[in-house]
Protein backbone atom coordinates (compact mmCIF):
# COMPACT_ATOMS: atom_id res chain seq x y z
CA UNK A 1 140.92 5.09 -89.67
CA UNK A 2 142.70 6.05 -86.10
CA UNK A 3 143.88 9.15 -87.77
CA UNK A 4 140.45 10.36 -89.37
CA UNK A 5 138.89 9.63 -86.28
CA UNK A 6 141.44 12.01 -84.29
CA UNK A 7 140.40 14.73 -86.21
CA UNK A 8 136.88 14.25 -86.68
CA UNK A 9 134.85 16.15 -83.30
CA UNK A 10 133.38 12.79 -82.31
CA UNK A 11 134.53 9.75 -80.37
CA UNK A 12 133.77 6.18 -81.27
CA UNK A 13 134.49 2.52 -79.42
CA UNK A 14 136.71 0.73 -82.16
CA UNK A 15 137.08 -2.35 -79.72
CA UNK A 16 134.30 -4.18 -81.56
CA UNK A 17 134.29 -3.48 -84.84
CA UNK A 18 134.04 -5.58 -88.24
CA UNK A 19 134.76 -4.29 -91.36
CA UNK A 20 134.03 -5.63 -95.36
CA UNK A 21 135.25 -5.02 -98.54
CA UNK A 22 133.36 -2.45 -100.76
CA UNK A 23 133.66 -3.32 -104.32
CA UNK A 24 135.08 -0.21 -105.26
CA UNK A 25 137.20 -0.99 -108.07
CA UNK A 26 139.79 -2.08 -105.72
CA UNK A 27 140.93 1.15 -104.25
CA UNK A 28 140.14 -0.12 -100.34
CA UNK A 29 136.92 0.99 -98.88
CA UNK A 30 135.56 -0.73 -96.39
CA UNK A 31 131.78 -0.93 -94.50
CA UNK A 32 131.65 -0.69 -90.87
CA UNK A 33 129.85 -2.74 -88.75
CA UNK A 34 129.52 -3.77 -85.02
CA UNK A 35 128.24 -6.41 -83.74
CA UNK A 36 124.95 -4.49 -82.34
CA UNK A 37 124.23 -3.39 -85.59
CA UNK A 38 120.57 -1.79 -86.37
CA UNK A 39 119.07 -2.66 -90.00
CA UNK A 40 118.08 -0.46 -92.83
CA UNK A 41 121.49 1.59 -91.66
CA UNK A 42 122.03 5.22 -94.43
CA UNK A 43 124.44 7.39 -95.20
CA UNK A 44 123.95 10.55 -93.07
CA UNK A 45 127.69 12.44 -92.66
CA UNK A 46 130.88 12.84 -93.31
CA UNK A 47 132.75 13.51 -90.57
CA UNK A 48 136.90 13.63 -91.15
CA UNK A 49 138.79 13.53 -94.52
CA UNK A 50 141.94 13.72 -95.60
CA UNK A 51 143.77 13.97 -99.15
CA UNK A 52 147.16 12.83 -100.18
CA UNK A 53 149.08 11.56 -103.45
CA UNK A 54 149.41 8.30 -104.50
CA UNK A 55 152.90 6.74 -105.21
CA UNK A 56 151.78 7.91 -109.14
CA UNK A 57 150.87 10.73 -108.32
CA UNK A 58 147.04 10.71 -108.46
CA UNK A 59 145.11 12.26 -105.98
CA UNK A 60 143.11 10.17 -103.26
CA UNK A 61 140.30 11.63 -100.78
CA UNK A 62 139.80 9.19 -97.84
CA UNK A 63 136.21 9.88 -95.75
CA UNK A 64 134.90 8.62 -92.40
CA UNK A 65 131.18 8.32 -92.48
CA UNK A 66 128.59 7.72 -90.34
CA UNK A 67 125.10 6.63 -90.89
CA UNK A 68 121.80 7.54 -89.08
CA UNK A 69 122.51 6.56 -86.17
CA UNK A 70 125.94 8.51 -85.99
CA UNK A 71 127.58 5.35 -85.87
CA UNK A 72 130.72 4.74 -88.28
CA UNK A 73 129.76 3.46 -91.23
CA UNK A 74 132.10 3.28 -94.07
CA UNK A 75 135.65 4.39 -94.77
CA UNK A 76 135.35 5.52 -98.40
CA UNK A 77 138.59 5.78 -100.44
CA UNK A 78 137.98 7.41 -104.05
CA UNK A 79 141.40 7.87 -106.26
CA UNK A 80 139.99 10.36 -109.04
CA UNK A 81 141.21 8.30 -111.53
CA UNK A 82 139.52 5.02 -110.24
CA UNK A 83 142.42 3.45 -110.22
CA UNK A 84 144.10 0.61 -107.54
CA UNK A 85 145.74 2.31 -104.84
CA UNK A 86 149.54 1.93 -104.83
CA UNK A 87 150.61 2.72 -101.29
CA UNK A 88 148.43 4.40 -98.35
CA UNK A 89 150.80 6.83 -96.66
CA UNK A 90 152.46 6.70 -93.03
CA UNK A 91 150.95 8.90 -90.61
């Protein structure tokens, strides 16, 4: 997440964070939350992705978003197969 944040235009406190399991099939996304969370929080951006090959060779996108508030809100991972995620790259 350091990385997409780097190269997304905006700056975020990652001191306090707390993230959760989506149930995405098992390919790793994860919610965002902080502690001073507001309710009823949407989908409103995406601000940073990046693309890369699996250890099989299928193609993943990774995307930061943020919601409403221009908070971060989820980390969405999507392998176009919808398969499990092998190995995440080094950056």
């Amino acid at each position: 997440m350091d990385h997409l944040i780097s190269i997304s235009e905006k700056s975020f406190n990652t001191n306090n964070l707390l993230v959760s399991e989506m149930h995405d099939g098992s390919m790793g996304s994860l919610f965002i939350h902080s502690k001073n969370q507001k309710s009823e929080r949407k989908f409103k951006d995406r601000i940073a992705e990046a693309k890369f090959l699996d250890k099989d060779s299928v193609p993943i996108l990774v995307s930061l978003n943020v919601d409403q508030f221009d908070e971060l809100f989820e980390l969405d991972i999507w392998k176009v197969d919808y398969s499990r995620v092998i190995k995440f790259p080094e950056i």
